[in-house]
C-alpha atoms as a PDB file:
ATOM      1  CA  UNK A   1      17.410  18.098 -12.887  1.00  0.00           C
ATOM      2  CA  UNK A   2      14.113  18.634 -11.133  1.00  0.00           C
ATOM      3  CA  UNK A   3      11.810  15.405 -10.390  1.00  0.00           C
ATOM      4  CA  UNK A   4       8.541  15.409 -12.077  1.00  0.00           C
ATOM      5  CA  UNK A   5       5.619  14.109  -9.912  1.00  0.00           C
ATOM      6  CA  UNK A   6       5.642  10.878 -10.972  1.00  0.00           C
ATOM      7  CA  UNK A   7       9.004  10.267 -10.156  1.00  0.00           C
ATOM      8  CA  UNK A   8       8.377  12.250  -6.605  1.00  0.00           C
ATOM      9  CA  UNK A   9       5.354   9.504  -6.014  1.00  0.00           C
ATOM     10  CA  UNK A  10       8.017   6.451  -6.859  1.00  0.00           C
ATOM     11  CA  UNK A  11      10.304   7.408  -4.845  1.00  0.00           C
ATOM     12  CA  UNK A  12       8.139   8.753  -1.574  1.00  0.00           C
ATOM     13  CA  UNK A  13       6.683   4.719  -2.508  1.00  0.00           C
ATOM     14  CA  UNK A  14      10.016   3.200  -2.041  1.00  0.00           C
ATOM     15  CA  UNK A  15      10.666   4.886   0.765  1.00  0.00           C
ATOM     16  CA  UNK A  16       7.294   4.479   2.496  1.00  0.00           C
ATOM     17  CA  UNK A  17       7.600   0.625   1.305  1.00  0.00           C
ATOM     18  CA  UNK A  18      11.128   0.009   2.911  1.00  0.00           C
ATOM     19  CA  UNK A  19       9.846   1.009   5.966  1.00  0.00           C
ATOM     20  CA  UNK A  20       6.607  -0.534   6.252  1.00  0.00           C
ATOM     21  CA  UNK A  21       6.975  -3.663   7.722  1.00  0.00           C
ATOM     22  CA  UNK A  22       2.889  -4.570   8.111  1.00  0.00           C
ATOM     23  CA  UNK A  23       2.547  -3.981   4.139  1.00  0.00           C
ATOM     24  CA  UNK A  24       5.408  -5.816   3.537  1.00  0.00           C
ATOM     25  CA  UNK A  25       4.562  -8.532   6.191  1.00  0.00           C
ATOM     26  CA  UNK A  26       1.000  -9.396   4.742  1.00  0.00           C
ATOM     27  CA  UNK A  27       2.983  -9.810   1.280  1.00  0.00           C
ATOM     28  CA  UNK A  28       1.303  -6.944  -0.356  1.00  0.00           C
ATOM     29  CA  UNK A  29       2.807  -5.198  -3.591  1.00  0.00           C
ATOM     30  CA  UNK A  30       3.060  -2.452  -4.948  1.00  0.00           C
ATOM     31  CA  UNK A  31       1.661  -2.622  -8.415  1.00  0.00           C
ATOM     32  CA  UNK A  32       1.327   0.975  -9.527  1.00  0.00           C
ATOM     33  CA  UNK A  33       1.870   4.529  -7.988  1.00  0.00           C
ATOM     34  CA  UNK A  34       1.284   8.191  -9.179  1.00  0.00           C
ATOM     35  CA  UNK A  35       0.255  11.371  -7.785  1.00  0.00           C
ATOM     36  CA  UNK A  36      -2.802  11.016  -5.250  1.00  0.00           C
ATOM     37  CA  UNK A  37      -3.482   7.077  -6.200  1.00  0.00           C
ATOM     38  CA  UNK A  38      -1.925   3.521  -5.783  1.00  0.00           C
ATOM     39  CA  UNK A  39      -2.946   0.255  -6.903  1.00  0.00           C
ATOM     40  CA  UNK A  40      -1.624  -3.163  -4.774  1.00  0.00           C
ATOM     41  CA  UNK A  41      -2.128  -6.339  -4.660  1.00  0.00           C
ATOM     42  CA  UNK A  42      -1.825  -8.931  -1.691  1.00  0.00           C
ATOM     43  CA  UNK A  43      -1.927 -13.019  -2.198  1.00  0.00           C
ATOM     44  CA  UNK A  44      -4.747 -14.430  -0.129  1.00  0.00           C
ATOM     45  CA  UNK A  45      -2.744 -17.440   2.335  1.00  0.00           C
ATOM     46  CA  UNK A  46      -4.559 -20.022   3.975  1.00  0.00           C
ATOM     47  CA  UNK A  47      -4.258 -17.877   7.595  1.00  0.00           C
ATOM     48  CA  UNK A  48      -5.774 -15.980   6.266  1.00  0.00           C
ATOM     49  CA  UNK A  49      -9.225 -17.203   5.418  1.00  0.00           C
ATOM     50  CA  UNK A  50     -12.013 -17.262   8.412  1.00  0.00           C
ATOM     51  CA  UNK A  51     -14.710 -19.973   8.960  1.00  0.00           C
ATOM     52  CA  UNK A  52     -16.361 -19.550   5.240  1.00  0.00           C
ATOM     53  CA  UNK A  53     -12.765 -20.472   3.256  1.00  0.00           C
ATOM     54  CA  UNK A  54     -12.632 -17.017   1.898  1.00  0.00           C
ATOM     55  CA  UNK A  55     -10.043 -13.810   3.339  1.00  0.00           C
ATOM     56  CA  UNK A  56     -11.576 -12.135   6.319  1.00  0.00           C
ATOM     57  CA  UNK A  57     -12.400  -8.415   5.933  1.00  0.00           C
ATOM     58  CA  UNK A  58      -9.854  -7.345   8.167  1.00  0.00           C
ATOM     59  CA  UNK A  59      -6.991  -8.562   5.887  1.00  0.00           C
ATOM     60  CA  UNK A  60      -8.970  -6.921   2.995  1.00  0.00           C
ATOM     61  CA  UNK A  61      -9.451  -3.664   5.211  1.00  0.00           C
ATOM     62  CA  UNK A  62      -5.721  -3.968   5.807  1.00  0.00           C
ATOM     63  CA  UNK A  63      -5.282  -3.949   1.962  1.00  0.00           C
ATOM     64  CA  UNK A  64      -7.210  -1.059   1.463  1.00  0.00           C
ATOM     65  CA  UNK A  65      -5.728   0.943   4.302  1.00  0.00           C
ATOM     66  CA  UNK A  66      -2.540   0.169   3.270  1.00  0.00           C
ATOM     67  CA  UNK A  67      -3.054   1.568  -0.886  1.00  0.00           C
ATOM     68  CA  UNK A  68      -4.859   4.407   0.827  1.00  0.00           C
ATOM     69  CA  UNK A  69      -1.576   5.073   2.686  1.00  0.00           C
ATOM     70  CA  UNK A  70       0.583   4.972  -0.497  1.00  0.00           C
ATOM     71  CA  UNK A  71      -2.028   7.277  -2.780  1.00  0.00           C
ATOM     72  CA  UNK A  72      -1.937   9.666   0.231  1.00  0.00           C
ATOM     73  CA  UNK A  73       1.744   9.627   0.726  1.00  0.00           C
ATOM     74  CA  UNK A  74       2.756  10.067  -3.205  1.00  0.00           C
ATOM     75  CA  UNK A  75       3.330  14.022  -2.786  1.00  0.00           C
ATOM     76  CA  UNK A  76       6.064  13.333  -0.795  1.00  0.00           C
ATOM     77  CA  UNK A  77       3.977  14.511   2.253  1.00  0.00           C
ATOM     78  CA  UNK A  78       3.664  12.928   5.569  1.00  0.00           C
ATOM     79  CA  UNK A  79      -0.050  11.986   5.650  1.00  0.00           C
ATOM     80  CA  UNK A  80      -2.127   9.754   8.149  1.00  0.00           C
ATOM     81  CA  UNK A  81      -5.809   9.347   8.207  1.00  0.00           C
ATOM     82  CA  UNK A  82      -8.564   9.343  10.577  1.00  0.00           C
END
């Protein structure tokens, strides 16, 4: 039986998820995954807010890098950006 796409992007997701231990650190989640896009979600902790009480862009940068990585990983091909 071949894989459709979708089922290609869950399991390059898995994969890419088992092994990345900054997503996983942060306490992000996967919510959704399909061919060329993501969607995640991350719990904003108290370390994580700077001197206004709200998250610091870097953690939301962080966020953002890390869906990016997912969306561009879902073919099942090695991608980083620059």
């Amino acid at each position: 039986m071949t894989e459709t796409r979708q089922q290609l992007a869950e399991r390059t997701a898995r994969e890419l998820y088992a092994t990345d231990l900054a997503t996983q650190g942060l306490g992000m989640q996967l919510l959704e995954v399909g061919p060329g896009h993501a969607r995640m979600s991350m719990t904003v902790r108290a370390d994580m807010a700077n001197g206004h009480g709200i998250c610091h862009g870097g953690f939301i940068f962080t966020l953002a890098d890390s869906t990016f990585a997912f969306a561009c990983n879902s073919r099942n091909r090695v991608t980083v950006a620059a």
